[in-house]
N, C-alpha and C. Protein backbone atom coordinates (compact mmCIF):
# COMPACT_ATOMS: atom_id res chain seq x y z
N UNK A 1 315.44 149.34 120.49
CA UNK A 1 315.99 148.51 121.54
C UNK A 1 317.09 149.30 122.22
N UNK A 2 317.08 149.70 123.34
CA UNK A 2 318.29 150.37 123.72
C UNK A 2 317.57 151.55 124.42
N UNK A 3 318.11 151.92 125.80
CA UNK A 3 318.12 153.67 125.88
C UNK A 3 319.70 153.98 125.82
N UNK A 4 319.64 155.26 126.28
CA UNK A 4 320.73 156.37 126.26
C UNK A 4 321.61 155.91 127.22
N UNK A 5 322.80 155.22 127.19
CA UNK A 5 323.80 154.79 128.04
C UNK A 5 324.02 153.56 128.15
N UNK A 6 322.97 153.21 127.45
CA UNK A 6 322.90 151.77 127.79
C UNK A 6 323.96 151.20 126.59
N UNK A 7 325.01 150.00 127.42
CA UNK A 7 326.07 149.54 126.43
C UNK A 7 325.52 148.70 125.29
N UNK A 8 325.97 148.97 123.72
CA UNK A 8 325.38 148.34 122.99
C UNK A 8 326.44 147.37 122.19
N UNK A 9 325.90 146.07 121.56
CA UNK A 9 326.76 145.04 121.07
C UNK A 9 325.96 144.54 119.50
N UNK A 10 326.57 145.29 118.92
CA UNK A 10 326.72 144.56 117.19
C UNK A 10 326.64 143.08 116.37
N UNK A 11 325.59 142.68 116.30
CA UNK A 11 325.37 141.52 116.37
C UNK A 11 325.28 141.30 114.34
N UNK A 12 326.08 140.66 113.62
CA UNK A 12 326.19 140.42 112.24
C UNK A 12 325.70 139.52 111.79
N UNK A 13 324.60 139.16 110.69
CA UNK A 13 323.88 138.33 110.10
C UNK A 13 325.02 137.46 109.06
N UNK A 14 324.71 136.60 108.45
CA UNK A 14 324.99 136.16 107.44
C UNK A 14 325.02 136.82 106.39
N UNK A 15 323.96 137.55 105.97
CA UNK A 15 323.87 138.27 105.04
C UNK A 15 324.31 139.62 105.17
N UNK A 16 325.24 139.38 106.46
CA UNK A 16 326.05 140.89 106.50
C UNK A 16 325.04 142.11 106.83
N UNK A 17 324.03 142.51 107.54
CA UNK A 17 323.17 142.90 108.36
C UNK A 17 323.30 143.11 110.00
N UNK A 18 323.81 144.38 109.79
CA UNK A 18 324.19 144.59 111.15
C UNK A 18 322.53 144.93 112.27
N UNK A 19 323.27 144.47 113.59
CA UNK A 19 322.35 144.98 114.49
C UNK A 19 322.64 145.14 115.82
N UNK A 20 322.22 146.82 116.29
CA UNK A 20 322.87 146.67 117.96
C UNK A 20 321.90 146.37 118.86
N UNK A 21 322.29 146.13 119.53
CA UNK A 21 321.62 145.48 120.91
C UNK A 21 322.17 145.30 122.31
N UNK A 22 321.37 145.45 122.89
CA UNK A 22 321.82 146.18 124.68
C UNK A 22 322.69 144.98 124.79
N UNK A 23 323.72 145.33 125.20
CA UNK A 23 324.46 143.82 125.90
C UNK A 23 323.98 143.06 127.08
N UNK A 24 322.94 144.13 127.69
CA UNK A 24 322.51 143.34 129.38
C UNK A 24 321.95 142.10 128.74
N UNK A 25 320.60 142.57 127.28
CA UNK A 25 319.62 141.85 127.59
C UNK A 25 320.14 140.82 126.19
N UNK A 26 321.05 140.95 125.47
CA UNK A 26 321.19 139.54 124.64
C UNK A 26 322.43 138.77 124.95
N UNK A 27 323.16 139.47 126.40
CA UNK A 27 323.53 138.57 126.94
C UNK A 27 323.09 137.49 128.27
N UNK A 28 321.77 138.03 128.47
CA UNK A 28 321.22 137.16 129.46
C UNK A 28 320.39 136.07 128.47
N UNK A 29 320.03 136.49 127.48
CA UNK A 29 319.46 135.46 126.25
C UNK A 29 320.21 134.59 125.40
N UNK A 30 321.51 134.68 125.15
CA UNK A 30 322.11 133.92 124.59
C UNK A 30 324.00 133.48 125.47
N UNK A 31 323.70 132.49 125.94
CA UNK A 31 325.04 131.80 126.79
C UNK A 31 326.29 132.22 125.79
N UNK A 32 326.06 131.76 124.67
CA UNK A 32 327.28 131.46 123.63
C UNK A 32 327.35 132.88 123.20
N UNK A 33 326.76 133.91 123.37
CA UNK A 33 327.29 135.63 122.96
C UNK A 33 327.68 136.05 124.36
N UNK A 34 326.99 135.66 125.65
CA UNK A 34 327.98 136.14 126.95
C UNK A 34 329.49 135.88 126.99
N UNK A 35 329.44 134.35 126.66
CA UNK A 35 330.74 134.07 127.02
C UNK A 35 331.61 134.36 125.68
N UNK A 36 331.30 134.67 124.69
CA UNK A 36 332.35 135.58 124.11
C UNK A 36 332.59 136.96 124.69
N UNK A 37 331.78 137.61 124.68
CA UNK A 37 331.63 138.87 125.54
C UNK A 37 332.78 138.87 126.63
N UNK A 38 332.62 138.02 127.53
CA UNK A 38 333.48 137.76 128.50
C UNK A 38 334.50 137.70 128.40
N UNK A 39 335.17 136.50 127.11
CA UNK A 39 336.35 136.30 126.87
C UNK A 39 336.83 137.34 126.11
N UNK A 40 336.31 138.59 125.78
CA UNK A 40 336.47 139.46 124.86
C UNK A 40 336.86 138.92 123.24
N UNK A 41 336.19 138.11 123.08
CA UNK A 41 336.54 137.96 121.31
C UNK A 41 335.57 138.50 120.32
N UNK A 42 334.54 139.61 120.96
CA UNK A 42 333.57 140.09 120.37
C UNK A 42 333.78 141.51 120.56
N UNK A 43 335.30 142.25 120.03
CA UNK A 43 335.37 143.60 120.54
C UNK A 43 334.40 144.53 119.60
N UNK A 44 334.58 144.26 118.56
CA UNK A 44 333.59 145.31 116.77
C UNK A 44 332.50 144.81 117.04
N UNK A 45 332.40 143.53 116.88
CA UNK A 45 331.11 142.97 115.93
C UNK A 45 331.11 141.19 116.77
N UNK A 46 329.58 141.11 116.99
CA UNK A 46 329.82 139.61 116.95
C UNK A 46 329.11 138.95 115.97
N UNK A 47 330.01 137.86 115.02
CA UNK A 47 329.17 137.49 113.88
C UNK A 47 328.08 136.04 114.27
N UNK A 48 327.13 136.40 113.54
CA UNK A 48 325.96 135.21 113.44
C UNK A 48 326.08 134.40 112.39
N UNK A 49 326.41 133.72 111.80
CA UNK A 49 327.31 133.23 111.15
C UNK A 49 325.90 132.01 110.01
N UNK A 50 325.00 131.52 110.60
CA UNK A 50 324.10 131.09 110.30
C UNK A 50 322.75 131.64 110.11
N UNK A 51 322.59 132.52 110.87
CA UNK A 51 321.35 133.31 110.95
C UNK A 51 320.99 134.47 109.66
N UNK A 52 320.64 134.45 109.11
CA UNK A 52 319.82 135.47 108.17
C UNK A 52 319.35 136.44 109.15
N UNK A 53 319.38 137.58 108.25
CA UNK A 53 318.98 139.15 108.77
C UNK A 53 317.15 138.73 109.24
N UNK A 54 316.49 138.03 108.41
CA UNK A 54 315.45 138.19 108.75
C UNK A 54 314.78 137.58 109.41
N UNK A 55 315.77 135.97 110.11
CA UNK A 55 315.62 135.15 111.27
C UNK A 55 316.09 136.34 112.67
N UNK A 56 317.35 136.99 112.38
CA UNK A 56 317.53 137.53 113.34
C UNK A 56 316.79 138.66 113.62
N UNK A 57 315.92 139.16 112.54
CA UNK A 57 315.32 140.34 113.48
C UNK A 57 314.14 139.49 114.19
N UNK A 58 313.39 138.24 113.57
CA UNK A 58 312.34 137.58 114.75
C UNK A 58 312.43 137.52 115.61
N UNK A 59 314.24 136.91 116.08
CA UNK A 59 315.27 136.46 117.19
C UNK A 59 315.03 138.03 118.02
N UNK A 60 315.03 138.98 117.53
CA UNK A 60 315.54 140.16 118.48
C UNK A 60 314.37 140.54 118.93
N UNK A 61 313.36 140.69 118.19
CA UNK A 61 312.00 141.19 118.30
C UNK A 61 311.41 140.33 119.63
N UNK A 62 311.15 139.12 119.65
CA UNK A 62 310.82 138.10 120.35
C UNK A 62 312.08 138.54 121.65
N UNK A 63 313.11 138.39 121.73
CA UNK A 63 313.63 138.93 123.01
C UNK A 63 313.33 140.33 123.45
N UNK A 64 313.44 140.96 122.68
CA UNK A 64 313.07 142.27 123.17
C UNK A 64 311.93 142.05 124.00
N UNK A 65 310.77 141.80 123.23
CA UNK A 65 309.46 141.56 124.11
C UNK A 65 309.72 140.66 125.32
N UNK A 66 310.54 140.23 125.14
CA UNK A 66 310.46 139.29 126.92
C UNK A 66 311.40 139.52 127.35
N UNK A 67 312.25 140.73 127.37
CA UNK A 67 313.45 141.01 127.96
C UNK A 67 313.05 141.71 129.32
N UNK A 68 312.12 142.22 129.54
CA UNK A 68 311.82 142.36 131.21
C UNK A 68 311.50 141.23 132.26
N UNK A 69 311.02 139.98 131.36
CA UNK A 69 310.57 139.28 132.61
C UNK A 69 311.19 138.95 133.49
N UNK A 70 312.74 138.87 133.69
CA UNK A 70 313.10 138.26 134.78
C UNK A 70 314.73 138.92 134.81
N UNK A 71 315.25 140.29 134.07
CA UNK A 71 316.55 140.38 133.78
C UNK A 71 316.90 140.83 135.31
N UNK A 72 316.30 141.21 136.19
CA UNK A 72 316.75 142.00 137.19
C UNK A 72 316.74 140.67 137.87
N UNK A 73 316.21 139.86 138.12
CA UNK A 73 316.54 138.76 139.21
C UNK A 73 317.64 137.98 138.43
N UNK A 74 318.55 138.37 137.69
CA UNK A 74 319.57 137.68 136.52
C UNK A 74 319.28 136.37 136.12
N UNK A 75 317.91 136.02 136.10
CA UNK A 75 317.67 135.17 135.47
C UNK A 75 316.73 135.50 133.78
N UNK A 76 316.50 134.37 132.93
CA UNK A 76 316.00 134.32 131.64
C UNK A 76 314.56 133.96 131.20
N UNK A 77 313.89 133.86 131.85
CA UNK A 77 312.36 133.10 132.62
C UNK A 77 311.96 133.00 131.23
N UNK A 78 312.14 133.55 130.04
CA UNK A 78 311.24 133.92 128.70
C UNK A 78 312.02 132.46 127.24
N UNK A 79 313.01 132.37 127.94
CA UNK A 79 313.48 131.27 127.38
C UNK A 79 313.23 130.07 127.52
N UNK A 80 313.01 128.98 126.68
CA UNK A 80 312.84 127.48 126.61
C UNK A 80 313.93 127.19 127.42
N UNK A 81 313.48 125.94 128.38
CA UNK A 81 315.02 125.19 128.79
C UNK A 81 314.81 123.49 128.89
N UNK A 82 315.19 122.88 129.04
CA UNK A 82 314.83 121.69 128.92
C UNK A 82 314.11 120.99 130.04
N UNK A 83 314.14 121.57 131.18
CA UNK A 83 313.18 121.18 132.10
C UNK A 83 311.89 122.24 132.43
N UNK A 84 311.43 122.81 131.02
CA UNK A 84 310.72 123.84 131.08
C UNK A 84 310.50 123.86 129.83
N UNK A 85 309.85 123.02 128.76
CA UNK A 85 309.58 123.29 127.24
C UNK A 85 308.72 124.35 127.24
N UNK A 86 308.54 124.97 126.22
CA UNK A 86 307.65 125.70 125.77
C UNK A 86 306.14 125.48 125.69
N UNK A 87 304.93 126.07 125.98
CA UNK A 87 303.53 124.97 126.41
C UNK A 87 303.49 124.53 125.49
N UNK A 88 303.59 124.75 124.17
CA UNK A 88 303.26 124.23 122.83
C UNK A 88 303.61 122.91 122.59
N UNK A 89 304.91 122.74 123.30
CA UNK A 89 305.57 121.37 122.93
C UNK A 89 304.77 120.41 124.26
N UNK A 90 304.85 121.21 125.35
CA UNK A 90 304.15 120.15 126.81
C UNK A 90 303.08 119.81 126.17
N UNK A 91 302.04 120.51 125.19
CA UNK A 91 300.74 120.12 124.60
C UNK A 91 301.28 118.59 123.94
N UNK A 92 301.89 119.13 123.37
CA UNK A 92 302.05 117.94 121.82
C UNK A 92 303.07 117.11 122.89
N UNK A 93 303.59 116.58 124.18
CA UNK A 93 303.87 115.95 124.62
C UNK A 93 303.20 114.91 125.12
N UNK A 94 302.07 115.18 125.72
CA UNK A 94 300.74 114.68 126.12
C UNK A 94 300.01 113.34 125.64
């Protein structure tokens, strides 16, 4: 995950499992790691505090793969939102 220049952000499991990751693209994926970012309270490390190492590598894997669809128009297109469930759930809505 990452090229050469690209700024990277330390993301900490529960189980104390570090992981870096581009700041563009897991801050366009997660609101609540931008706006620490922002407020700078995430200078080392930002901790995940609930997440297991091996929820979070699904978490990263799964963004990674949809981290092109829409980062350049600064939007998140690959994410669930509430006026946009996931098809799985529009199925089982039905």
């Amino acid at each position: 995950m990452g090229s050469p220049g690209t700024k990277m952000i330390r993301l900490v499991s529960s189980d104390s499992r570090a992981f870096d990751v581009p700041e563009k693209i897991i801050a366009a994926a997660s609101g609540t790691i931008k706006s620490m970012l922002n407020a700078g309270h995430a200078a080392d490390a930002v901790p995940i505090p609930n997440v297991t190492a091996a929820t979070l590598t699904r978490v990263l894997d799964y963004v990674e793969k949809h981290s092109d669809d829409d980062l350049d128009a600064g939007g998140c297109s690959f994410l669930p939102r509430a006026d946009r469930p996931p098809r799985q759930l529009r199925r089982g809505l039905r």
